[in-house]
C-alpha atoms as a PDB file:
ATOM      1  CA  UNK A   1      29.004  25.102 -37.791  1.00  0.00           C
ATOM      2  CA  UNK A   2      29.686  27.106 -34.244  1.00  0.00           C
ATOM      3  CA  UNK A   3      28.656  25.145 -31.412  1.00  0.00           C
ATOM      4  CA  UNK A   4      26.395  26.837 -29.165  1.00  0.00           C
ATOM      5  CA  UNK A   5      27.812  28.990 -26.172  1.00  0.00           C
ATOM      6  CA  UNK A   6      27.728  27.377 -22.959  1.00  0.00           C
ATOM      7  CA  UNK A   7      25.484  30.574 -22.133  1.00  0.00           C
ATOM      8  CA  UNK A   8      22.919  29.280 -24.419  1.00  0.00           C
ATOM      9  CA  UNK A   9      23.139  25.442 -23.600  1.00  0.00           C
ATOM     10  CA  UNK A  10      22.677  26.603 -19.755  1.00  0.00           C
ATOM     11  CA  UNK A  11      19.444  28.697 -21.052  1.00  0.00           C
ATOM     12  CA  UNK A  12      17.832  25.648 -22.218  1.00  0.00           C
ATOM     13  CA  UNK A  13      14.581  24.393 -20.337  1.00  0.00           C
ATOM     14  CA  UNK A  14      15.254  21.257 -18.357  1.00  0.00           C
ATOM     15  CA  UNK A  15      12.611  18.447 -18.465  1.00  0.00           C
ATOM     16  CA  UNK A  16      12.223  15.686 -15.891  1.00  0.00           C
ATOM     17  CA  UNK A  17       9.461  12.671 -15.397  1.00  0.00           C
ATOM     18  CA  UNK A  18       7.810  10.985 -12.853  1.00  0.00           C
ATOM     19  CA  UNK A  19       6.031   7.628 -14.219  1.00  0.00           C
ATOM     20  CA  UNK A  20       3.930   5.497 -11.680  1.00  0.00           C
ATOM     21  CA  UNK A  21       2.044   2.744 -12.303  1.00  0.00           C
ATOM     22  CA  UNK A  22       0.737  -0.116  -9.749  1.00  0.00           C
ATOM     23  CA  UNK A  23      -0.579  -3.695 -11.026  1.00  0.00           C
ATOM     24  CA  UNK A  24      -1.559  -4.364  -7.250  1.00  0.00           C
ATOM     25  CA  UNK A  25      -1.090  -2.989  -3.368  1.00  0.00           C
ATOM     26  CA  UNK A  26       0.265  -4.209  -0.758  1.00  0.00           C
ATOM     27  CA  UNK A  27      -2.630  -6.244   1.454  1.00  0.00           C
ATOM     28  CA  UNK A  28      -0.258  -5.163   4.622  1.00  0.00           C
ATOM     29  CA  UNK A  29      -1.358  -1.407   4.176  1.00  0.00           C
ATOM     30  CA  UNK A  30      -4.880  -2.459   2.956  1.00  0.00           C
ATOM     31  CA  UNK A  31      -6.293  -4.395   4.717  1.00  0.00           C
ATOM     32  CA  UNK A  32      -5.800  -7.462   2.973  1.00  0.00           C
ATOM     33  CA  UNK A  33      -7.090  -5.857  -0.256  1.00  0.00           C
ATOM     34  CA  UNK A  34      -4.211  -5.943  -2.856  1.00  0.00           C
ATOM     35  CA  UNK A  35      -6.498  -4.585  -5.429  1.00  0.00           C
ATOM     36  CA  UNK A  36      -5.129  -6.056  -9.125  1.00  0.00           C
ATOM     37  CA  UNK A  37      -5.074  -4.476 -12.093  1.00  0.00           C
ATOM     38  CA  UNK A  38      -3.597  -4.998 -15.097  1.00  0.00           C
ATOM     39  CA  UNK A  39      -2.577  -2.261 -17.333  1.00  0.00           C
ATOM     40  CA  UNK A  40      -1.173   0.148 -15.270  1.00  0.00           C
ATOM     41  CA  UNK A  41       2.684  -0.483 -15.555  1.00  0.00           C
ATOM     42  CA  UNK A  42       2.385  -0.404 -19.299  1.00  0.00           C
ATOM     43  CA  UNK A  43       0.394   3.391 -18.741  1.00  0.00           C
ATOM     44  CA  UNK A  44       3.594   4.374 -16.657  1.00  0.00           C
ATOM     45  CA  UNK A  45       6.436   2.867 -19.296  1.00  0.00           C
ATOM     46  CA  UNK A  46       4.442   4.519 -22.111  1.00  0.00           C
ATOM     47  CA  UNK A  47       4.561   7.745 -20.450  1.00  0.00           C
ATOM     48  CA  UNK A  48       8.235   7.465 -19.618  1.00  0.00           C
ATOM     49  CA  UNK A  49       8.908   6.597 -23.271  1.00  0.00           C
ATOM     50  CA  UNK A  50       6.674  10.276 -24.543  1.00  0.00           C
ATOM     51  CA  UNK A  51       9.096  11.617 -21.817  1.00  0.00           C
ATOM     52  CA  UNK A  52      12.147  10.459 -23.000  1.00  0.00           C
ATOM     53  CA  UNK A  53      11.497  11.054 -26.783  1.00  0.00           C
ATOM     54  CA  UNK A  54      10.833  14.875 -25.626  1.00  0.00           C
ATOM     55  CA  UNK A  55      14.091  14.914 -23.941  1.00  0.00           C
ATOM     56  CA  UNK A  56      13.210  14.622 -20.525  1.00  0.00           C
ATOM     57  CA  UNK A  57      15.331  12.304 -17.888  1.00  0.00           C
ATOM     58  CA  UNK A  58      12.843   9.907 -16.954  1.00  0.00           C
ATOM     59  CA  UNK A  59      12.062   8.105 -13.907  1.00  0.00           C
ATOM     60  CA  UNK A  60       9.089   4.972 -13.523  1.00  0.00           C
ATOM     61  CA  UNK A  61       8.112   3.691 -10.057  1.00  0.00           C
ATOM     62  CA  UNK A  62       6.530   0.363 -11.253  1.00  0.00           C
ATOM     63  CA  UNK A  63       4.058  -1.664  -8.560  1.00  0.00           C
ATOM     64  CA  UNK A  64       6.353  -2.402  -5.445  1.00  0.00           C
ATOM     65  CA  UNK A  65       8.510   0.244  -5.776  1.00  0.00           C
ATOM     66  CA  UNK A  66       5.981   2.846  -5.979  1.00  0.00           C
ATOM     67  CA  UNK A  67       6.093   3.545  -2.441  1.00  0.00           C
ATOM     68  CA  UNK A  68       5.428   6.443  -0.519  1.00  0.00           C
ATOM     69  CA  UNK A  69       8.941   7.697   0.228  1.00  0.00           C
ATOM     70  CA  UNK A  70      10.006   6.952  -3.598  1.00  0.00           C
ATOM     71  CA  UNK A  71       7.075   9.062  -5.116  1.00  0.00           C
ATOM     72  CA  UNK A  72       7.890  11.711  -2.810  1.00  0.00           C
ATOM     73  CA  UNK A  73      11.557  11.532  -2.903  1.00  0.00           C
ATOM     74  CA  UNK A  74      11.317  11.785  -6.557  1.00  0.00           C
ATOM     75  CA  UNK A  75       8.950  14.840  -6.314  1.00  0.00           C
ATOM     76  CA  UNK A  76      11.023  16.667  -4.039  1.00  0.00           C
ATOM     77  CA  UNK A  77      13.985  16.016  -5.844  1.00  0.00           C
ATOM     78  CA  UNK A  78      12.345  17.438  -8.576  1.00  0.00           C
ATOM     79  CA  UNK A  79      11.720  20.340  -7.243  1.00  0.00           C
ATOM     80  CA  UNK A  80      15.131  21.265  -6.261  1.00  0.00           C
ATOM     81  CA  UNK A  81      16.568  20.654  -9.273  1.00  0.00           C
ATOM     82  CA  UNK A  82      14.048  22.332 -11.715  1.00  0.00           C
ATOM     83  CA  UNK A  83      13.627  26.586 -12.092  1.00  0.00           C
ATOM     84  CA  UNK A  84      12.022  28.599 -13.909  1.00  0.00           C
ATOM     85  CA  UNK A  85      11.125  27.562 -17.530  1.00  0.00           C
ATOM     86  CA  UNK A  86      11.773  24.228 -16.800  1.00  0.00           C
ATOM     87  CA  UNK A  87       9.107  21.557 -17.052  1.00  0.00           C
ATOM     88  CA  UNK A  88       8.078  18.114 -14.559  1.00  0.00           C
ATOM     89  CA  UNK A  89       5.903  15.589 -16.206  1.00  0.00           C
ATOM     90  CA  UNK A  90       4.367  13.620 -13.260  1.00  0.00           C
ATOM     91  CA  UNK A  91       2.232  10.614 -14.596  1.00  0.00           C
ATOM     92  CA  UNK A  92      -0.015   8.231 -11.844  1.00  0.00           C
ATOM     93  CA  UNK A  93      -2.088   5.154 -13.092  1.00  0.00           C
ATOM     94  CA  UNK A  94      -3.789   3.058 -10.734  1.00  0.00           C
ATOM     95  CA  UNK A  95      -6.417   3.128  -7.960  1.00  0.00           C
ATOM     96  CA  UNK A  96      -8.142   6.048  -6.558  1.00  0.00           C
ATOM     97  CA  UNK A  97      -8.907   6.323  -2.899  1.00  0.00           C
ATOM     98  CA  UNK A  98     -10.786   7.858   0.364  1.00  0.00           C
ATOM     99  CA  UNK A  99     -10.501   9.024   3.591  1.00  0.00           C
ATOM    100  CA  UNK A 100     -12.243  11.118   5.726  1.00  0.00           C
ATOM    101  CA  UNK A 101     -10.845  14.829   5.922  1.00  0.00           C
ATOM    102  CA  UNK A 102      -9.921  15.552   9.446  1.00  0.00           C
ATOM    103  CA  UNK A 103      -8.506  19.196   8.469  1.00  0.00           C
ATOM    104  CA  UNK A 104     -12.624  20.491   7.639  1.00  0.00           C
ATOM    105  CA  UNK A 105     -11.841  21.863   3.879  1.00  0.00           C
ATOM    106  CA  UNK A 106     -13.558  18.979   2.342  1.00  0.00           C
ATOM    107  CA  UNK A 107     -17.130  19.247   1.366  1.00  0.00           C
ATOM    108  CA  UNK A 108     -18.353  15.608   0.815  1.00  0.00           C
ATOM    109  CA  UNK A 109     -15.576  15.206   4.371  1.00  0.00           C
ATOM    110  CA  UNK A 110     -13.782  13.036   2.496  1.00  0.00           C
ATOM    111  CA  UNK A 111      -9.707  13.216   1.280  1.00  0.00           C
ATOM    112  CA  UNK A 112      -9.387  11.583  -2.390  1.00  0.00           C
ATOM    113  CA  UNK A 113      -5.823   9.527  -2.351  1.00  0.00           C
ATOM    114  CA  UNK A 114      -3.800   8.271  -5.172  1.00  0.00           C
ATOM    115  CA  UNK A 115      -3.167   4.240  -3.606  1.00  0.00           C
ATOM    116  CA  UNK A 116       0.442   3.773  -3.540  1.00  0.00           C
ATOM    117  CA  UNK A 117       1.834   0.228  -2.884  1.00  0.00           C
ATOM    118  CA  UNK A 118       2.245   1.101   0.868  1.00  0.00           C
ATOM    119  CA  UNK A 119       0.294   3.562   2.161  1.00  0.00           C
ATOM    120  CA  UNK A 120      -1.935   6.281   0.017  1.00  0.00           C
ATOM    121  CA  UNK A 121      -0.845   9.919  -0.902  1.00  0.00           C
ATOM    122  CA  UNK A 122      -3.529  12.071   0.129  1.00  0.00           C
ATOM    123  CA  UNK A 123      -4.971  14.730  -2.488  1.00  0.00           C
ATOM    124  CA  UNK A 124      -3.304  17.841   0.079  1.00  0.00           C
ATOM    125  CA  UNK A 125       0.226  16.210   0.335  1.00  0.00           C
ATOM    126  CA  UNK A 126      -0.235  16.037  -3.613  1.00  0.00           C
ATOM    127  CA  UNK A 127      -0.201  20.195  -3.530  1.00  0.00           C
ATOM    128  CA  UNK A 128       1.551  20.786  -1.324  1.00  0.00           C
ATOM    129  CA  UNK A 129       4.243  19.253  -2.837  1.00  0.00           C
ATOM    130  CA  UNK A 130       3.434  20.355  -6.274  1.00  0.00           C
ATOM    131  CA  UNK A 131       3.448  24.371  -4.718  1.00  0.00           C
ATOM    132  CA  UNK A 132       6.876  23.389  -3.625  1.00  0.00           C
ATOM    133  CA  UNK A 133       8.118  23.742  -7.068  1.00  0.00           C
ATOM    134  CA  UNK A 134       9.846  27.404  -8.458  1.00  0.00           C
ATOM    135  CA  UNK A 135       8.330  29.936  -9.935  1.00  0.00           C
ATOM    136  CA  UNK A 136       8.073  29.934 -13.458  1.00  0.00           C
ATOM    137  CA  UNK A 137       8.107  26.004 -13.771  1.00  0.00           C
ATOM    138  CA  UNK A 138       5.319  23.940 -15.797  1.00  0.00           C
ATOM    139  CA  UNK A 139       4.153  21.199 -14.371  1.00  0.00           C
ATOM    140  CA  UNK A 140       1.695  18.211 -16.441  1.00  0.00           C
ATOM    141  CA  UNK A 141       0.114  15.643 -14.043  1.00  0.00           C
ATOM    142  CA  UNK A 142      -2.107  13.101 -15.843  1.00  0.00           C
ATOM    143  CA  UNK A 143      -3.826  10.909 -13.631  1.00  0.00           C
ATOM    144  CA  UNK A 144      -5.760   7.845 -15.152  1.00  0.00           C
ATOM    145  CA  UNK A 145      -7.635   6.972 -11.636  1.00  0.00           C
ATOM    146  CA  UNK A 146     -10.639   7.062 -10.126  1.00  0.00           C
ATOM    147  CA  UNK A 147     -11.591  10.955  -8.247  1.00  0.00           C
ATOM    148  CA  UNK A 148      -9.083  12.405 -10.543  1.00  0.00           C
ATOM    149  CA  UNK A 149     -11.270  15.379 -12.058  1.00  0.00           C
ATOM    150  CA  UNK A 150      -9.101  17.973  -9.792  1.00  0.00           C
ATOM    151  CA  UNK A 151      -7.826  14.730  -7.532  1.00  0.00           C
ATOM    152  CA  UNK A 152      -9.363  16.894  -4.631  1.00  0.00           C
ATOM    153  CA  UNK A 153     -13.518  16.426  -4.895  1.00  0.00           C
ATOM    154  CA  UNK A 154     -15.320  13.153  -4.935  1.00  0.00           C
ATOM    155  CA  UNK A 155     -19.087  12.846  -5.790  1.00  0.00           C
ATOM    156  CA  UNK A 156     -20.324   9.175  -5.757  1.00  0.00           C
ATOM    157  CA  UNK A 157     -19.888   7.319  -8.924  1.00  0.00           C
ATOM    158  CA  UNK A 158     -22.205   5.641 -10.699  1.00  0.00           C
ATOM    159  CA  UNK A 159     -21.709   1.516 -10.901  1.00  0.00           C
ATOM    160  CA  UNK A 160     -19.388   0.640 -13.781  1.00  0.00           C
ATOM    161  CA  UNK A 161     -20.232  -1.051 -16.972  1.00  0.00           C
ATOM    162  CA  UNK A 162     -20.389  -4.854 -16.782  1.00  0.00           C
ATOM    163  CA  UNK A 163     -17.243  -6.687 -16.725  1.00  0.00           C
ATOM    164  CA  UNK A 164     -14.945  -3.855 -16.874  1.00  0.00           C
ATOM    165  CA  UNK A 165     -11.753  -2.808 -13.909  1.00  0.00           C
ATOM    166  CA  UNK A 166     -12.644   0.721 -12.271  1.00  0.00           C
ATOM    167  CA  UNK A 167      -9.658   1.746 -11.012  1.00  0.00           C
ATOM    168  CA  UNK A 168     -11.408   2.412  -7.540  1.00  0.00           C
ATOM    169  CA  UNK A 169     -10.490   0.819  -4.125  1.00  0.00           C
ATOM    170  CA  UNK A 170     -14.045  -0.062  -3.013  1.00  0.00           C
ATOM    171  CA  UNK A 171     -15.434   1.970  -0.350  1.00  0.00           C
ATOM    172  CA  UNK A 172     -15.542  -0.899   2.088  1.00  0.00           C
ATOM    173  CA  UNK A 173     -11.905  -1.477   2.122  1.00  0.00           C
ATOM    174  CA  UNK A 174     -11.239   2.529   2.451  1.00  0.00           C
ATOM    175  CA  UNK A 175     -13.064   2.222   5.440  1.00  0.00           C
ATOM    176  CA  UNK A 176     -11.097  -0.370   6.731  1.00  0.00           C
ATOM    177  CA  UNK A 177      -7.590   1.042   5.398  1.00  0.00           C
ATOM    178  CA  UNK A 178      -8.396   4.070   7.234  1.00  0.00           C
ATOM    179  CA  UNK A 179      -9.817   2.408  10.663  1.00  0.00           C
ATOM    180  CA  UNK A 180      -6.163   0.334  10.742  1.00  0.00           C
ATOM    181  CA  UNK A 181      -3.988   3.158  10.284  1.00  0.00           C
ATOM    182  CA  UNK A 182      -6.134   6.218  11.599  1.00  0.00           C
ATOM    183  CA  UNK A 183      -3.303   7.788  13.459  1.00  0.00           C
ATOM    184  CA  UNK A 184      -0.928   7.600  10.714  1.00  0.00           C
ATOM    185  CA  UNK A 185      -3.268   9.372   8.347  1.00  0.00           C
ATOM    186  CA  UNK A 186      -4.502  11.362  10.746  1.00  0.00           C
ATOM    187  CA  UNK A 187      -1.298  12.849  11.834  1.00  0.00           C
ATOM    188  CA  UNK A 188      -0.355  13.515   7.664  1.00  0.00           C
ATOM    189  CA  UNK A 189      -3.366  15.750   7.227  1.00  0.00           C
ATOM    190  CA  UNK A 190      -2.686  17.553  10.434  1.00  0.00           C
ATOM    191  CA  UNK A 191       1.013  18.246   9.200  1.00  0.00           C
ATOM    192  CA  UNK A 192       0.180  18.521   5.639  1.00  0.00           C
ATOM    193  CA  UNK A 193      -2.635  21.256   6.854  1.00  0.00           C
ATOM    194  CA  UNK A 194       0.094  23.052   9.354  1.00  0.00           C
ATOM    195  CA  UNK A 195       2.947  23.138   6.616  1.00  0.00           C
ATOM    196  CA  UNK A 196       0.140  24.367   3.913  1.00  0.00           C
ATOM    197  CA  UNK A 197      -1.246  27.155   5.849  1.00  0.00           C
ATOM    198  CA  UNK A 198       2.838  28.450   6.033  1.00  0.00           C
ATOM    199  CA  UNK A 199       3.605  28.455   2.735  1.00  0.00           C
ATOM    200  CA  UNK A 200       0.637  28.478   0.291  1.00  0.00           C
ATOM    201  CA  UNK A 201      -3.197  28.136   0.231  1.00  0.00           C
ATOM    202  CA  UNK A 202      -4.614  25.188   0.209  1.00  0.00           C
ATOM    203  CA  UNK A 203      -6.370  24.365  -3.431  1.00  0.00           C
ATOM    204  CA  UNK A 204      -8.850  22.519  -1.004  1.00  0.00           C
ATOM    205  CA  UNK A 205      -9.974  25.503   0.762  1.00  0.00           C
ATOM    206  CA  UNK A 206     -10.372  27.521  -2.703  1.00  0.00           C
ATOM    207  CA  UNK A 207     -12.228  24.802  -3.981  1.00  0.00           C
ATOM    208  CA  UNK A 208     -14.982  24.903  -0.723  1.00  0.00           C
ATOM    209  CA  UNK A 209     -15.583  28.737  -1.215  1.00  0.00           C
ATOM    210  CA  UNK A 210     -16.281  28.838  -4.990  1.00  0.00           C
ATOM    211  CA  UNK A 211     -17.478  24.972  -5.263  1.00  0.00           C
ATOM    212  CA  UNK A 212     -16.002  24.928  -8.756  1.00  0.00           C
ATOM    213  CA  UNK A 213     -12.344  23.412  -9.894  1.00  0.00           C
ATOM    214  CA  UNK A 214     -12.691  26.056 -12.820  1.00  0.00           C
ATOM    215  CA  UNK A 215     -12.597  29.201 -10.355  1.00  0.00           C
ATOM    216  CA  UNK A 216     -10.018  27.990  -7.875  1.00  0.00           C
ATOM    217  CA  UNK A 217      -6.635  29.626  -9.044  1.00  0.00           C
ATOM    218  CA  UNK A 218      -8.374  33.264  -8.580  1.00  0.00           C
ATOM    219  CA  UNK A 219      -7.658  32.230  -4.981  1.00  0.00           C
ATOM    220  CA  UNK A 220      -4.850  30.285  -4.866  1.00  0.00           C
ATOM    221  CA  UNK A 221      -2.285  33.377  -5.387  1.00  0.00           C
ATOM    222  CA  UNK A 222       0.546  31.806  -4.038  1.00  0.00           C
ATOM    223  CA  UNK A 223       0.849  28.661  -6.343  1.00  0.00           C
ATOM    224  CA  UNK A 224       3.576  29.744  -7.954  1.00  0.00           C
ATOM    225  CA  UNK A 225       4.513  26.772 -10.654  1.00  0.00           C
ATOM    226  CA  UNK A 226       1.909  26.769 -13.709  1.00  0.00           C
ATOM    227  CA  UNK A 227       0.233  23.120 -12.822  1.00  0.00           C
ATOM    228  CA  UNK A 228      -2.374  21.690 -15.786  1.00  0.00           C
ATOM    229  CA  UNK A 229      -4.053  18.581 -14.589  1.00  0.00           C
ATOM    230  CA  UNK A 230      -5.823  16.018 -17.093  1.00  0.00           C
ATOM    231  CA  UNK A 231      -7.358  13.478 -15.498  1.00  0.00           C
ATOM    232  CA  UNK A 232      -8.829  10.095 -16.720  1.00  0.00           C
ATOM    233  CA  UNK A 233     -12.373  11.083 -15.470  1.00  0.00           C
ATOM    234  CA  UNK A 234     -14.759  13.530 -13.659  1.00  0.00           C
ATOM    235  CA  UNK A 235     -15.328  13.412  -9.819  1.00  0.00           C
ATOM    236  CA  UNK A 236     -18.236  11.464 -10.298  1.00  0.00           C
ATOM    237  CA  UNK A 237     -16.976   9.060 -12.592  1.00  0.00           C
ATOM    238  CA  UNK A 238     -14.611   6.240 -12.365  1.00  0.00           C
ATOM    239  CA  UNK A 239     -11.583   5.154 -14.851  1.00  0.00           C
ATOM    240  CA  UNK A 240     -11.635   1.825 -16.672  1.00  0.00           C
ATOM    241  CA  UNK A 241      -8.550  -0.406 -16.708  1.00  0.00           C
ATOM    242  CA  UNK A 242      -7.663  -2.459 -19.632  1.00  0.00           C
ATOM    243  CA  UNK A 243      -5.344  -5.471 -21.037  1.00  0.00           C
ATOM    244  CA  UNK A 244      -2.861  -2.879 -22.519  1.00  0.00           C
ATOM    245  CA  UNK A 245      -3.614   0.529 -21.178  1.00  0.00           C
ATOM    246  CA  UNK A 246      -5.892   2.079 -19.124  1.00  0.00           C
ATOM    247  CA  UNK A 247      -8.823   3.629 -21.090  1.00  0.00           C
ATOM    248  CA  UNK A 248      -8.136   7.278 -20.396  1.00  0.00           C
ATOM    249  CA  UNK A 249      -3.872   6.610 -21.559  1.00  0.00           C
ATOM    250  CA  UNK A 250      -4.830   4.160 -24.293  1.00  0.00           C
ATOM    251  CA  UNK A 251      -6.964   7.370 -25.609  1.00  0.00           C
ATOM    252  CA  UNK A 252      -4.081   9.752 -24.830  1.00  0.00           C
ATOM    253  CA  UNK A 253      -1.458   7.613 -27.006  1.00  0.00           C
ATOM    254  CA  UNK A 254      -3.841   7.334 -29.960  1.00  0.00           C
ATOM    255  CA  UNK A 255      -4.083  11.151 -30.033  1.00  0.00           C
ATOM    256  CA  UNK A 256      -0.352  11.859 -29.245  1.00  0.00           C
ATOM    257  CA  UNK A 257      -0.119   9.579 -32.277  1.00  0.00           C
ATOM    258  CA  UNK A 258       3.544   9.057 -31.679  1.00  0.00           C
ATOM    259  CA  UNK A 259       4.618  12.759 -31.357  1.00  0.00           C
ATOM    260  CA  UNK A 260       2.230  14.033 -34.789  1.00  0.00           C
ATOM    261  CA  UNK A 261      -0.165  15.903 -33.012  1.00  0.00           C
ATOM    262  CA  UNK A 262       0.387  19.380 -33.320  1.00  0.00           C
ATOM    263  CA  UNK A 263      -2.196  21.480 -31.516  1.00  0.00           C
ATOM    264  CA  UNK A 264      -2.472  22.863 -27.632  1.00  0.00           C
ATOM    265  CA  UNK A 265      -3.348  21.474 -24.218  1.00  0.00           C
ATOM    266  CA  UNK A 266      -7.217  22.645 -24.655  1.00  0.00           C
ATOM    267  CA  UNK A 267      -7.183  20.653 -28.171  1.00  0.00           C
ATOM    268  CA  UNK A 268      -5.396  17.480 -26.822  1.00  0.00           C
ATOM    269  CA  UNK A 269      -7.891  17.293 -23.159  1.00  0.00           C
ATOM    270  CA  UNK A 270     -10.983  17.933 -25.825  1.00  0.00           C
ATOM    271  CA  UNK A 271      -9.415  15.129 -28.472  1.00  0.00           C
ATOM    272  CA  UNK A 272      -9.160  12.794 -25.707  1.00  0.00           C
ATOM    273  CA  UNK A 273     -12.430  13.519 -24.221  1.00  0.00           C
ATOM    274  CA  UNK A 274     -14.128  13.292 -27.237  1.00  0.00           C
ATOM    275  CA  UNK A 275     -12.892   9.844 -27.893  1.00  0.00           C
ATOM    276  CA  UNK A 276     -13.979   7.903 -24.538  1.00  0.00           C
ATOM    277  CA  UNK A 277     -17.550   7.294 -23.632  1.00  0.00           C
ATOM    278  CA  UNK A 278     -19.863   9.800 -21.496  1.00  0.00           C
ATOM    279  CA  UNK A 279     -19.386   7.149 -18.478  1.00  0.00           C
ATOM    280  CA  UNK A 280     -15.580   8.475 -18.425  1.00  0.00           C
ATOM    281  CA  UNK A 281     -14.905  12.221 -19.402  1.00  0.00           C
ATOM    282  CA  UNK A 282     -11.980  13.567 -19.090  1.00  0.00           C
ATOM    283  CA  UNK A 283     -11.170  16.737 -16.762  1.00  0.00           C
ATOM    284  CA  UNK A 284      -8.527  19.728 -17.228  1.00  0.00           C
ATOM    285  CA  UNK A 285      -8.082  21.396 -14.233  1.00  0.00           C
ATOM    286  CA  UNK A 286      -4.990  24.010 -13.563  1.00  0.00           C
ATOM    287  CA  UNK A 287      -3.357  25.862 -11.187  1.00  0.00           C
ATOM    288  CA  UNK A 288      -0.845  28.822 -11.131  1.00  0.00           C
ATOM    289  CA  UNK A 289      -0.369  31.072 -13.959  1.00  0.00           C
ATOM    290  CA  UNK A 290      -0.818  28.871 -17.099  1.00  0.00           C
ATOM    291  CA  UNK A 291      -2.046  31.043 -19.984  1.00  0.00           C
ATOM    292  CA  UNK A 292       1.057  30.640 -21.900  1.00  0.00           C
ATOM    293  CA  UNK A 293       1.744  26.969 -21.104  1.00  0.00           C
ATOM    294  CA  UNK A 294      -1.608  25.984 -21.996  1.00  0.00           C
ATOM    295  CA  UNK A 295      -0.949  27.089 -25.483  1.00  0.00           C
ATOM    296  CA  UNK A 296       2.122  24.730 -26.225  1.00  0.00           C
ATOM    297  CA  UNK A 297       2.200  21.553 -27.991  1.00  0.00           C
ATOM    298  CA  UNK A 298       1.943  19.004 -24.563  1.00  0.00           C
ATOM    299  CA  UNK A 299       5.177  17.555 -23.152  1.00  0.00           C
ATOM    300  CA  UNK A 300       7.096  20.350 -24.531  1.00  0.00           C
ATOM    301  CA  UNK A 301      10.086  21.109 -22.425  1.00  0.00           C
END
């Protein structure tokens, strides 16, 4: 048998992963909260192993070393090394956070944060790094947290059922978090909002003038990766932790079933949806052109 031309090996999509998952935080950047969980590094090495089965190079930030600086190194590293046609996998379990929007796009005046060990990532750095990314590449983000519908609008949640782990920092201790470190976070959104209003427009703004997720990519003509988002919950809803995975990933993996589902990104958000309990529904949310990526088999490269 010919082997293939080194023409046609170069023409073959690329695939790389970003797996983070956080047990606990660091009480330095929280003040004193160090928020435990305890599912959320098995979410992030399950991930990583889909990743690596679909032939994607796969990197996991577990707990302590999901920093800042690594999840964004990673990202941007990403980015320079993907083009078009390629594919990013970028995978976050753990708490969901707040702070107040000092840029004025936010509705409820409120940023939603993924809580990294040292400091959170604030929903706009999140875009603005994903816009970053070439034309033409697909990006999946699948974030089992709390405010993950589009990880950009918070409405307040209802109380959790009894005895279960939302994977929420409470709202006392984002007060707090924010009131220690107010310049530091202040200063990100004020860059984060410079840099964004240079290079692309901010899915934040889109979102305030149509007040819909669904309707934001009519105005977001710049995005140029294809970005689907499927989140462990709506706005207004929190994510449940577990002993093994997180509710929203444990529901993913049963209907992945090990690589045997066959259908598209609508059927595998609905699946999932339809398997977790009204209290915790599942959101799709995308950004960029995604017509065609939307109707491939998920974590195809």
């Amino acid at each position: 048998m010919a082997k293939p031309s080194k023409a046609t090996a170069a023409a073959k999509p690329k695939g790389l992963s970003l797996n983070i998952g956080l047990n606990l935080v660091s009480a330095a950047a929280y003040g004193g909260w160090d928020g435990p969980l305890a599912a959320c590094e098995f979410d992030a090495n399950d991930m990583a192993a889909i990743a690596k089965s679909k032939g994607m190079q796969a990197t996991v930030l577990l707990t302590k070393k999901a920093t800042r600086a690594n999840m964004l190194a990673g990202m941007r590293s990403a980015a320079k090394a993907l083009k078009s046609g390629d594919f990013f996998l970028l995978t976050y379990s753990g708490h969901g956070g707040q702070m107040p929007d000092t840029s004025g796009e936010e509705d409820d005046k409120k940023d939603e944060t993924w809580c990294l060990y040292d400091g959170q990532l604030l929903d706009d750095e999140l875009y603005f790094e994903l816009s970053r990314f070439a034309a033409g590449v697909r990006i999946l983000v699948l974030s089992d947290s709390c405010h993950s519908g589009t990880v950009t609008r918070e409405i307040a949640p209802p109380p959790p059922p009894p005895g279960q782990r939302p994977k929420l920092m409470p709202e006392a201790v984002a007060r707090r978090v924010y009131t220690e470190h107010q310049a530091f976070y202040d200063k990100l959104q004020a860059d984060v909002a410079a840099a964004a209003r240079k290079d692309f427009t901010d899915p934040d703004e889109a979102l305030a003038q149509v007040g819909a997720a669904a309707e934001a990519t009519a105005l977001v003509g710049r995005f140029k990766p294809g970005v689907v988002l499927i989140s462990g919950c709506q706005d207004n809803q929190t994510s449940m932790d577990g002993d093994h995975n997180g509710a929203f990933t444990e529901q993913l993996l049963k209907v992945w079933n090990r690589g045997n589902f066959a259908d598209n990104y609508n059927a595998f958000h609905a699946q999932i949806r339809a398997g977790l309990p009204r209290s915790q529904s599942p959101n799709l949310f995308v950004l960029g052109p995604t017509a065609r990526f939307l109707k491939q088999k998920p974590f195809t490269v």
